[in-house]
Protein backbone atom coordinates (compact mmCIF):
# COMPACT_ATOMS: atom_id res chain seq x y z
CA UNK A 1 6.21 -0.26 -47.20
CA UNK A 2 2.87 1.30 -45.24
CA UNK A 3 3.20 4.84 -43.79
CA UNK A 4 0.15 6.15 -41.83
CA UNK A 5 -0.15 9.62 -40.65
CA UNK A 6 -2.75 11.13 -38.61
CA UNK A 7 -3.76 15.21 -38.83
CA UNK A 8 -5.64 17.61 -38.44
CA UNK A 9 -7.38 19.96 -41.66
CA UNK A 10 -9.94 22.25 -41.36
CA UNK A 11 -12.84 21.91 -43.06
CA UNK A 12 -15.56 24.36 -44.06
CA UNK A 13 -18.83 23.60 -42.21
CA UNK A 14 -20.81 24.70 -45.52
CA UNK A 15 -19.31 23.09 -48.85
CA UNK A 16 -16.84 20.62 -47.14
CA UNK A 17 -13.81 21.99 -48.83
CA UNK A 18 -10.57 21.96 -47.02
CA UNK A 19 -8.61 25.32 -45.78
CA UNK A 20 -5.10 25.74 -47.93
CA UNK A 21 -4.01 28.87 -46.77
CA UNK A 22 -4.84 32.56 -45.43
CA UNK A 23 -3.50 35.80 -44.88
CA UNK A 24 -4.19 38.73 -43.36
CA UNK A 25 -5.01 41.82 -45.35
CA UNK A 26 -2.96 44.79 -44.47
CA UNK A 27 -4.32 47.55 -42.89
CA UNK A 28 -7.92 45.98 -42.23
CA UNK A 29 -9.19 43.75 -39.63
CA UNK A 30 -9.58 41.37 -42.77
CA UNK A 31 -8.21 38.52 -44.04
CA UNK A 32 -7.83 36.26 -47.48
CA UNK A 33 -8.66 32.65 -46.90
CA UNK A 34 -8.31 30.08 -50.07
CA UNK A 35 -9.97 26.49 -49.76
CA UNK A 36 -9.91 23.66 -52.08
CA UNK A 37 -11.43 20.58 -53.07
CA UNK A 38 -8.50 18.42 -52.84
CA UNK A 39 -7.18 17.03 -49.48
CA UNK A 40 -3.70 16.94 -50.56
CA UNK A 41 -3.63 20.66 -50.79
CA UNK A 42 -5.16 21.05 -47.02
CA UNK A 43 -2.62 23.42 -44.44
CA UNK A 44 -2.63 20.26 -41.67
CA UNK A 45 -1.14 20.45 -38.54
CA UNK A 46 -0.32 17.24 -35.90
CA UNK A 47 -3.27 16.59 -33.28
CA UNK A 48 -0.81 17.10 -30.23
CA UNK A 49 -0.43 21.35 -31.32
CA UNK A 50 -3.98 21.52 -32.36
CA UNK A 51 -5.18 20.58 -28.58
CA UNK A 52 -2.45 22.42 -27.18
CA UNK A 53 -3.06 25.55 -28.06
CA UNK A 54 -6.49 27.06 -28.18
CA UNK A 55 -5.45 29.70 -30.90
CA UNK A 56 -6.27 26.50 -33.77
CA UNK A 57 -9.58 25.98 -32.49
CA UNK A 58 -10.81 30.39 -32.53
CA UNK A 59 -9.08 29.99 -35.93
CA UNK A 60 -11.59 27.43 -36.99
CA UNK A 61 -14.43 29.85 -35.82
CA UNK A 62 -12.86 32.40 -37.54
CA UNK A 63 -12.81 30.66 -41.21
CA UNK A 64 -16.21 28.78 -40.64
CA UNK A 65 -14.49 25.38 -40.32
CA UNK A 66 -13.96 22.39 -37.91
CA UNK A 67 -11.40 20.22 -37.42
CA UNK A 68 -11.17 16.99 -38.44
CA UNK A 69 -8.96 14.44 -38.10
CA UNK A 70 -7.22 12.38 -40.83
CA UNK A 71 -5.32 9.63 -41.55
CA UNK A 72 -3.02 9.26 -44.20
CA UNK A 73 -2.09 5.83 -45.17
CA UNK A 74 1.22 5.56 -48.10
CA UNK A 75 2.10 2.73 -49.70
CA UNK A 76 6.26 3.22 -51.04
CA UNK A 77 7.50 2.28 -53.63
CA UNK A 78 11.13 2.23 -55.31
CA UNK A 79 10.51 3.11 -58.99
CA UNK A 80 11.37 -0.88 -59.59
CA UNK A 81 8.40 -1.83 -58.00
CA UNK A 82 10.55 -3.19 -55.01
CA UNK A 83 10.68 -2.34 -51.14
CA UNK A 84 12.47 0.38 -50.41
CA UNK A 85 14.85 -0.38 -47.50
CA UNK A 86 14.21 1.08 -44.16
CA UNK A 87 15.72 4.22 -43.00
CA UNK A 88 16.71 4.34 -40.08
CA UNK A 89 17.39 8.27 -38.66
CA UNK A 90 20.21 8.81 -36.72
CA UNK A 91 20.22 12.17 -34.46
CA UNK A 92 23.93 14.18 -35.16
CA UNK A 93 26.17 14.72 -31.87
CA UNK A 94 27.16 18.50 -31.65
CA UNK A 95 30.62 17.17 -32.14
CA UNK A 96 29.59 15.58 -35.55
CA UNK A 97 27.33 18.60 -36.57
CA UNK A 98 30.95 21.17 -35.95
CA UNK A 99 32.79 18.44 -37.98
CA UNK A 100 31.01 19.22 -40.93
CA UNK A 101 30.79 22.54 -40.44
CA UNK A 102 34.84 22.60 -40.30
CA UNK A 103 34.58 20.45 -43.61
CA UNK A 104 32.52 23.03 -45.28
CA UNK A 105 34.09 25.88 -43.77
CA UNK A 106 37.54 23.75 -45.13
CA UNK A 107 36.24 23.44 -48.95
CA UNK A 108 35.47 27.10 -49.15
CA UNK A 109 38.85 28.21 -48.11
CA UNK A 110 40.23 25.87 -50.56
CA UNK A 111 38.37 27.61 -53.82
C-alpha cells in the first residue's frame, strides 16, 4: 500500500537544514531554535494552514528559512511482507461516543 503526503518544512536559507523545533527564551525578546539534517525530524505543518495564516510565513523570516513543500511517499507493509488491509475510518455519532463513556464510567464503578 502507497501513502503520499504533501507538507510544508522550513528550511534554512544558509546550510539547508530543516527547522525541528524552537522556543522562546524567557524574559528576552529571544528565542532557541534547533535544526537538523534529517527530514524526518522537520516540525511540518499541512499547506492549507501555512497559506492561511500569515504568522508561518514572518516565522520563516524570523528563523532565516523558507518554506518548502514536500511530499512524502510510504510504502506499508504488514511485518509478513503482505498488504495490509484498508482501513476504512468511521466518524463516532455523539450517541455512540456517550455509550462508551457510560461503559467506562460502568467498569469503574464495578472495581
Amino acid at each position: 500500500m502507497i501513502k503520499t503526503e504533501e507538507f510544508i518544512a522550513l528550511r534554512n536559507k544558509e546550510d539547508g537544514r530543516v527547522l525541528v523545533d524552537y522556543k522562546n527564551n524567557k524574559h528576552t525578546f529571544a528565542y532557541s531554535a534547533r535544526f537538523s539534517d534529517s527530514m524526518k525530524d522537520a516540525a511540518v505543518i499541512p499547506e492549507k494552514n501555512f497559506k492561511e495564516d500569515e504568522r508561518f510565513s514572518k516565522l520563516a523570516d524570523a528563523f532565516g528559512c523558507e518554506p518548502i513543500i514536500v511530499t512524502a511517499t510510504y510504502e506499508l507493509k504488514a511485518l509478513d511482507g503482505s498488504e495490509p488491509k484498508e482501513l476504512i475510518k468511521k466518524e463516532k455519532s455523539l450517541k455512540e461516543i456517550l455509550a462508551m463513556i457510560a461503559d467506562i464510567e460502568g467498569e469503574t464503578e464495578d472495581d
